[in-house]
PDB file of N, CA and C in Angstrom:
ATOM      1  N   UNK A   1      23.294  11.605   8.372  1.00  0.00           N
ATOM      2  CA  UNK A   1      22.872  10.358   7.794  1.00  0.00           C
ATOM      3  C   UNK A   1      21.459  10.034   8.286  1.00  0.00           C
ATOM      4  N   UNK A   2      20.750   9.928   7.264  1.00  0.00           N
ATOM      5  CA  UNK A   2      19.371   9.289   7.116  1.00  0.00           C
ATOM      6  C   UNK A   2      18.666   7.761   7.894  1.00  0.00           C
ATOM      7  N   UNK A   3      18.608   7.634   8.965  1.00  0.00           N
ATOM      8  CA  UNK A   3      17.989   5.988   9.486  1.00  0.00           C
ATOM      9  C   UNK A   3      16.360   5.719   8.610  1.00  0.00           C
ATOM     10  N   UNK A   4      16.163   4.956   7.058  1.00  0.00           N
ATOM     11  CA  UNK A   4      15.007   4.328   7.169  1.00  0.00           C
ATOM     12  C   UNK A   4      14.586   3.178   7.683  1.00  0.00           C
ATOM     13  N   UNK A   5      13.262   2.866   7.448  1.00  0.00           N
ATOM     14  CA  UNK A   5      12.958   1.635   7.764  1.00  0.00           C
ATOM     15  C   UNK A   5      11.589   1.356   7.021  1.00  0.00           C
ATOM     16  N   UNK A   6      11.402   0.007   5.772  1.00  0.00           N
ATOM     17  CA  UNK A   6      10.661  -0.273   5.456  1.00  0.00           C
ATOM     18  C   UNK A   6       9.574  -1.378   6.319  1.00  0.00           C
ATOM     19  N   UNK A   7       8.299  -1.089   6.134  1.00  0.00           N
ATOM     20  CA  UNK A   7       7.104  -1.958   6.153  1.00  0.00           C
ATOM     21  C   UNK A   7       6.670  -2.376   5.221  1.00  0.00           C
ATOM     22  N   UNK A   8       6.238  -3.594   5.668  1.00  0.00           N
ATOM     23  CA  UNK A   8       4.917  -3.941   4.537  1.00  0.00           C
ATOM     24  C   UNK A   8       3.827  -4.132   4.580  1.00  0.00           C
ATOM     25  N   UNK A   9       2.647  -3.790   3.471  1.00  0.00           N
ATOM     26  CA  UNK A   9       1.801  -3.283   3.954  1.00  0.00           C
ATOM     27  C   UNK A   9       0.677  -4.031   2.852  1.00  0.00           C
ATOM     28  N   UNK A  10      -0.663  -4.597   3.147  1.00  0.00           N
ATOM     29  CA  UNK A  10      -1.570  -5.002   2.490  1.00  0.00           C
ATOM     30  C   UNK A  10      -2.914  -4.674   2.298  1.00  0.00           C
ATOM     31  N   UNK A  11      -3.198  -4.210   1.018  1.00  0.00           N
ATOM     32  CA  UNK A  11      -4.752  -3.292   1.178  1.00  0.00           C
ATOM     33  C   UNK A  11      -5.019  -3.391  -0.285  1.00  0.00           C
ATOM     34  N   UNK A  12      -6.407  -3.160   0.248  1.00  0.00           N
ATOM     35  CA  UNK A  12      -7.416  -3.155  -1.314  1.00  0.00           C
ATOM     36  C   UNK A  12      -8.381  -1.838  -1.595  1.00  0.00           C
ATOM     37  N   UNK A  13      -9.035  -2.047  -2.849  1.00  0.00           N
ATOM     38  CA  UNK A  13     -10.290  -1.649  -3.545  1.00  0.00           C
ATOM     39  C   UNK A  13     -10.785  -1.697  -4.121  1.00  0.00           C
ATOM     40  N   UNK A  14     -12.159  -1.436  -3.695  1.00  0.00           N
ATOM     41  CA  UNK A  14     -13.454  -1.997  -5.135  1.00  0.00           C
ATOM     42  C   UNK A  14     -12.560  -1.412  -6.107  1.00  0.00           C
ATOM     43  N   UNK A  15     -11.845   0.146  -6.222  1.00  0.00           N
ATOM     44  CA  UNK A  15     -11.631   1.032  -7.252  1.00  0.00           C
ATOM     45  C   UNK A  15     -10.998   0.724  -8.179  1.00  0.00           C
ATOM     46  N   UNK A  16      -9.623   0.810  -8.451  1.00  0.00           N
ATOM     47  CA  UNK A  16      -8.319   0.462  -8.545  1.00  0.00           C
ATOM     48  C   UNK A  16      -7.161   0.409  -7.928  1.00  0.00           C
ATOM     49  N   UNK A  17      -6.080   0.121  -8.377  1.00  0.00           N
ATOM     50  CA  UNK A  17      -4.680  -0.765  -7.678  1.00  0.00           C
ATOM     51  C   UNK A  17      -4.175   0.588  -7.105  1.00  0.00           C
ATOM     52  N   UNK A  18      -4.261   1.794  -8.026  1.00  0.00           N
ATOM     53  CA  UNK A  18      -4.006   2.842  -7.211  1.00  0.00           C
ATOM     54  C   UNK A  18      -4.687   3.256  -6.181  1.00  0.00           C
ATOM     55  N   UNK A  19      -5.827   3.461  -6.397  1.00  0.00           N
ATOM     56  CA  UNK A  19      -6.700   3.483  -5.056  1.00  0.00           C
ATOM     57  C   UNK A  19      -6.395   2.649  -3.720  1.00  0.00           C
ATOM     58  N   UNK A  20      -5.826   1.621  -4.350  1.00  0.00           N
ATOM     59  CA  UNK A  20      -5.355   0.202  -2.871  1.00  0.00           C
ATOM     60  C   UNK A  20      -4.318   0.949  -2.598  1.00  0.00           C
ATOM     61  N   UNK A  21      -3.035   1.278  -3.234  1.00  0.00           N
ATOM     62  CA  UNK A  21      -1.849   1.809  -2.935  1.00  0.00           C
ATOM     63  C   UNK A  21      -2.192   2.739  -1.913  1.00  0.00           C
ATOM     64  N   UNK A  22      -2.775   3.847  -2.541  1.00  0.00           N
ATOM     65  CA  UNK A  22      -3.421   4.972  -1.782  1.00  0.00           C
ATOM     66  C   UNK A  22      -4.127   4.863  -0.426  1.00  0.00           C
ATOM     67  N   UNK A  23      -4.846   3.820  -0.365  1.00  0.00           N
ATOM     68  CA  UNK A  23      -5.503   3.513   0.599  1.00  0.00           C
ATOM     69  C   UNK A  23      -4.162   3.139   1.892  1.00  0.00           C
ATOM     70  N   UNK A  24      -2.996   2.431   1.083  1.00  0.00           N
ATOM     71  CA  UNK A  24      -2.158   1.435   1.844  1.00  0.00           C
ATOM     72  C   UNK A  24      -1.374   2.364   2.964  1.00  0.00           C
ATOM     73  N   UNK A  25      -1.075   3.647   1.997  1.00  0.00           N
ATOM     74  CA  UNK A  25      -0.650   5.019   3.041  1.00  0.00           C
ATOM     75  C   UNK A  25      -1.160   5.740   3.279  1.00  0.00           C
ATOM     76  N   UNK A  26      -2.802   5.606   3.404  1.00  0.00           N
ATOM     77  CA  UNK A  26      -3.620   6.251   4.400  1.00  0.00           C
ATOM     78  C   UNK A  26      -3.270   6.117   5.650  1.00  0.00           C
ATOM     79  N   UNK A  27      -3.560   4.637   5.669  1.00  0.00           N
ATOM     80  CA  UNK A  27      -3.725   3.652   6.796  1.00  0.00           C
ATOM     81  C   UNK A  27      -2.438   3.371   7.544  1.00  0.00           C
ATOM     82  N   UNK A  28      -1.309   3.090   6.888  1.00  0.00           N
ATOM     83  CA  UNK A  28       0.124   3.529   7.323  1.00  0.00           C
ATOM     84  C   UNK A  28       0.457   4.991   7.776  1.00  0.00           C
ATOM     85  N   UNK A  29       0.169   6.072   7.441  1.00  0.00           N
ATOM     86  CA  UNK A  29       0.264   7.248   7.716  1.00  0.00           C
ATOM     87  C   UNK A  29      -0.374   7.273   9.424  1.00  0.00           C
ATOM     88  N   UNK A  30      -1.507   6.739  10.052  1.00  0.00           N
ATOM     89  CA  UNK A  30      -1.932   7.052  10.600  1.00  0.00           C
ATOM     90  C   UNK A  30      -1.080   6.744  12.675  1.00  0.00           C
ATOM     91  N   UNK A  31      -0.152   5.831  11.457  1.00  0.00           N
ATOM     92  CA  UNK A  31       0.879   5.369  13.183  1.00  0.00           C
ATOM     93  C   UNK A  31       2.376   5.567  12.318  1.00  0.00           C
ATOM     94  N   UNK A  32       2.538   5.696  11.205  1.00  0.00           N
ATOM     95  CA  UNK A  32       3.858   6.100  11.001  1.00  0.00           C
ATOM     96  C   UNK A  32       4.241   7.432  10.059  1.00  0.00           C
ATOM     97  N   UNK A  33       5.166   8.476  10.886  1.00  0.00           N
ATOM     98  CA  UNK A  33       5.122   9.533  10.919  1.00  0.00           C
ATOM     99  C   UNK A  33       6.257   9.240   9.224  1.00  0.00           C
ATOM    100  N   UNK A  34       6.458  10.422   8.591  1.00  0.00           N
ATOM    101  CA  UNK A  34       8.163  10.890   7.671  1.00  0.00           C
ATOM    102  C   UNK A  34       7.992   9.717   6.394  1.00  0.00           C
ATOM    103  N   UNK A  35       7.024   9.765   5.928  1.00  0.00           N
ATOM    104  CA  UNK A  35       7.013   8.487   4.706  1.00  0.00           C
ATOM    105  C   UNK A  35       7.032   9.032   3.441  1.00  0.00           C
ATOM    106  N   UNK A  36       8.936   8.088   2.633  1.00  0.00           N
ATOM    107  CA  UNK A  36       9.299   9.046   1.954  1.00  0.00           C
ATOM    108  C   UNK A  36       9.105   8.129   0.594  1.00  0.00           C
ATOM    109  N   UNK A  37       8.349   7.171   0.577  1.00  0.00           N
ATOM    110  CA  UNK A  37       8.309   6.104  -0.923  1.00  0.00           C
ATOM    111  C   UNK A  37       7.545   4.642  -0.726  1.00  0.00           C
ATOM    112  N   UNK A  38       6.753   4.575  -1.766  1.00  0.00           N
ATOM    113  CA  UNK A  38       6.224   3.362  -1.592  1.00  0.00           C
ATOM    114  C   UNK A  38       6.283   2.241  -2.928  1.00  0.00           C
ATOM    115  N   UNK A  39       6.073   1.055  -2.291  1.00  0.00           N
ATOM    116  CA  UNK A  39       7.166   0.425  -3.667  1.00  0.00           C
ATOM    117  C   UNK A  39       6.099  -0.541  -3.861  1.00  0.00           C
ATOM    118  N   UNK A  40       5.408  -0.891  -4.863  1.00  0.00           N
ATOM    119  CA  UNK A  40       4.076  -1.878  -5.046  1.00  0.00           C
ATOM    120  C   UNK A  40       4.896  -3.116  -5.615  1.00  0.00           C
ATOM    121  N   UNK A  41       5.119  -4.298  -4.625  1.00  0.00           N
ATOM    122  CA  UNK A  41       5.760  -4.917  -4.763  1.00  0.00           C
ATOM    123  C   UNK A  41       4.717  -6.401  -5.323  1.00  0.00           C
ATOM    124  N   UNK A  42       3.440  -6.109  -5.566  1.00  0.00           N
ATOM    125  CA  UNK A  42       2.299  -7.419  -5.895  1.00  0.00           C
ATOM    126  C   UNK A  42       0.861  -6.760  -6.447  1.00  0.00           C
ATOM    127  N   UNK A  43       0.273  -6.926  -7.041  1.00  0.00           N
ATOM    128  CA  UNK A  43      -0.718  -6.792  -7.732  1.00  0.00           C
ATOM    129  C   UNK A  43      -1.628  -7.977  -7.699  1.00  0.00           C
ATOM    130  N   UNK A  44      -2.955  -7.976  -7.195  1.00  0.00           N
ATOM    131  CA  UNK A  44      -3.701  -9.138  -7.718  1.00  0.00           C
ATOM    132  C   UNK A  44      -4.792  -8.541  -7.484  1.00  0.00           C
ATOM    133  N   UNK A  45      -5.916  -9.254  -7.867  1.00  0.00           N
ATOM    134  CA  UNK A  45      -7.262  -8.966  -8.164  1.00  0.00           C
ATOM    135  C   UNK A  45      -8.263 -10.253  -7.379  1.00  0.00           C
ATOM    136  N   UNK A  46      -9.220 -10.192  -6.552  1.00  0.00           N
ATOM    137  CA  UNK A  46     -10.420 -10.974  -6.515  1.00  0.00           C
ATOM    138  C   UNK A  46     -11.828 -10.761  -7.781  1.00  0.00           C
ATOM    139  N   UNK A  47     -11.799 -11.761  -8.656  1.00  0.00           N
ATOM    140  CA  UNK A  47     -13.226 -11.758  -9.249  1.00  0.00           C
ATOM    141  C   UNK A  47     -14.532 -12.240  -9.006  1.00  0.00           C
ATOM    142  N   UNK A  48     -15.558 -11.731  -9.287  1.00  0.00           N
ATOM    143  CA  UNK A  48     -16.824 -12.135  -9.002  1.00  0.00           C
ATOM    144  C   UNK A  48     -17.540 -12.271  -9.875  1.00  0.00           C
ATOM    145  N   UNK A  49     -18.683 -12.927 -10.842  1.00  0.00           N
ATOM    146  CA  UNK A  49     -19.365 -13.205 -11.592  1.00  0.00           C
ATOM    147  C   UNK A  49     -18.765 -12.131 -13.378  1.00  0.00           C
ATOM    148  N   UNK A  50     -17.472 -12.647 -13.350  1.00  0.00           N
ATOM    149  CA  UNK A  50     -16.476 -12.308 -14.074  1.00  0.00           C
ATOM    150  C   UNK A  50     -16.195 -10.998 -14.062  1.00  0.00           C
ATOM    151  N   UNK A  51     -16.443 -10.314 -13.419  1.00  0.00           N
ATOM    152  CA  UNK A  51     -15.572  -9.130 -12.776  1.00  0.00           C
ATOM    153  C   UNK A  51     -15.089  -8.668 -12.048  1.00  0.00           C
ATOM    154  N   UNK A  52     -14.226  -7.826 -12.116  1.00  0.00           N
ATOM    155  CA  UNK A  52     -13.074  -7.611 -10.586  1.00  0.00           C
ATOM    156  C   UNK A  52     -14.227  -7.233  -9.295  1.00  0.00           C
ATOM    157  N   UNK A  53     -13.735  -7.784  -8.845  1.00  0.00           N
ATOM    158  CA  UNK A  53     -14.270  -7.092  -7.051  1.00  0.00           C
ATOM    159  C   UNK A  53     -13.649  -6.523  -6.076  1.00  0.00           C
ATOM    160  N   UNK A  54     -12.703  -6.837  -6.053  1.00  0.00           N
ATOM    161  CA  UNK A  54     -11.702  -6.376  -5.307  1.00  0.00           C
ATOM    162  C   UNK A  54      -9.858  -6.345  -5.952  1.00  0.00           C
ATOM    163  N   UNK A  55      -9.485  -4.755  -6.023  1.00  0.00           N
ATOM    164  CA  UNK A  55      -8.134  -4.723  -6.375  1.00  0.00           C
ATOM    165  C   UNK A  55      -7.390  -4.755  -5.228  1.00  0.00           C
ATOM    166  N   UNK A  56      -5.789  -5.357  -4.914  1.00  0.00           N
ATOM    167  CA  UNK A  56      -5.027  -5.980  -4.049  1.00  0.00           C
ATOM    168  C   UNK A  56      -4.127  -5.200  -4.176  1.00  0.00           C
ATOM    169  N   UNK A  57      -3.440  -4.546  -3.408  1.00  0.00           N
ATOM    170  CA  UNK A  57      -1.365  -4.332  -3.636  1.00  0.00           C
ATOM    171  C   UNK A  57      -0.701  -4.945  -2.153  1.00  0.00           C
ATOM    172  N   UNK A  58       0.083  -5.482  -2.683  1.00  0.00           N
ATOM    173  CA  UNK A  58       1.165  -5.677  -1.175  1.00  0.00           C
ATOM    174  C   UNK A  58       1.965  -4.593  -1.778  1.00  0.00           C
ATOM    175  N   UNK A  59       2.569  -4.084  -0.802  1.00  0.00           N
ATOM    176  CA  UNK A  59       3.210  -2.181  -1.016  1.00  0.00           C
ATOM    177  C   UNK A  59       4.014  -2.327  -0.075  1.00  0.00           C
ATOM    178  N   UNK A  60       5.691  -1.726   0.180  1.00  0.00           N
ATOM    179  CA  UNK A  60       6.997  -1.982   1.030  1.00  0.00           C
ATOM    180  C   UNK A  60       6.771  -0.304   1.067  1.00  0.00           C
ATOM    181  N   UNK A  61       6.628   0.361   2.209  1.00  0.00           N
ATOM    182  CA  UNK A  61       6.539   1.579   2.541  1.00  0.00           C
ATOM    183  C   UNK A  61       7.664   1.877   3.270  1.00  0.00           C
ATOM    184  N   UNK A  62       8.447   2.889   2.914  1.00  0.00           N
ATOM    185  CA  UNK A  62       9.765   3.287   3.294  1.00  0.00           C
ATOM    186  C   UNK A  62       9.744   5.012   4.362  1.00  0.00           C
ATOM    187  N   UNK A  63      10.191   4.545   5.264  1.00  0.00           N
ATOM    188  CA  UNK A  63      10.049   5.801   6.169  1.00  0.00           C
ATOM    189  C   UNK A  63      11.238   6.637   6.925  1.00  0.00           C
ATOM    190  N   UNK A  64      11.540   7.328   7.690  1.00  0.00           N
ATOM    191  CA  UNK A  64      12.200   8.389   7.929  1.00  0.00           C
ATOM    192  C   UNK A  64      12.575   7.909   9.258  1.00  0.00           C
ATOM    193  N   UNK A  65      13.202   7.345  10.173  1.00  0.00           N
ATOM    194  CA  UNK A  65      12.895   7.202  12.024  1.00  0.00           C
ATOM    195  C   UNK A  65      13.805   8.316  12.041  1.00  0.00           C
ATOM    196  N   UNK A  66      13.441   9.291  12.701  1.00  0.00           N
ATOM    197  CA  UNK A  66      14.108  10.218  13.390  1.00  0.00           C
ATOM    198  C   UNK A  66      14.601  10.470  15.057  1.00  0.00           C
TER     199      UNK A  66
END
């Protein structure tokens, strides 16, 4: 039997929402080992002189404790 344990996790990019996602388990990867799913649980955007500036995800990252 499998022990996970989700985090949550908040990150952006100039790029896109995938790029934030991506970014979100960079940065998670780097102190948590066995990460088996990530769940984009929020989407939002900052605008600036009517265009995006910044893309947002809050992301529930699901991991492995062994």
């Amino acid at each position: 039997m499998a022990v996970l344990k989700v985090i949550e996790v908040l990150a952006n990019s100039d790029k896109s929402w995938e790029q934030a996602a991506k970014n979100a388990i960079e940065h998670a990867s780097k102190s948590v080992k066995n990460i088996k799913s990530v769940y984009i649980n929020e989407q939002s955007a900052s605008v600036k002189d009517d265009k995006i500036e910044q893309y947002r995800v809050n992301v529930k990252i699901t991991f492995e404790v062994k």
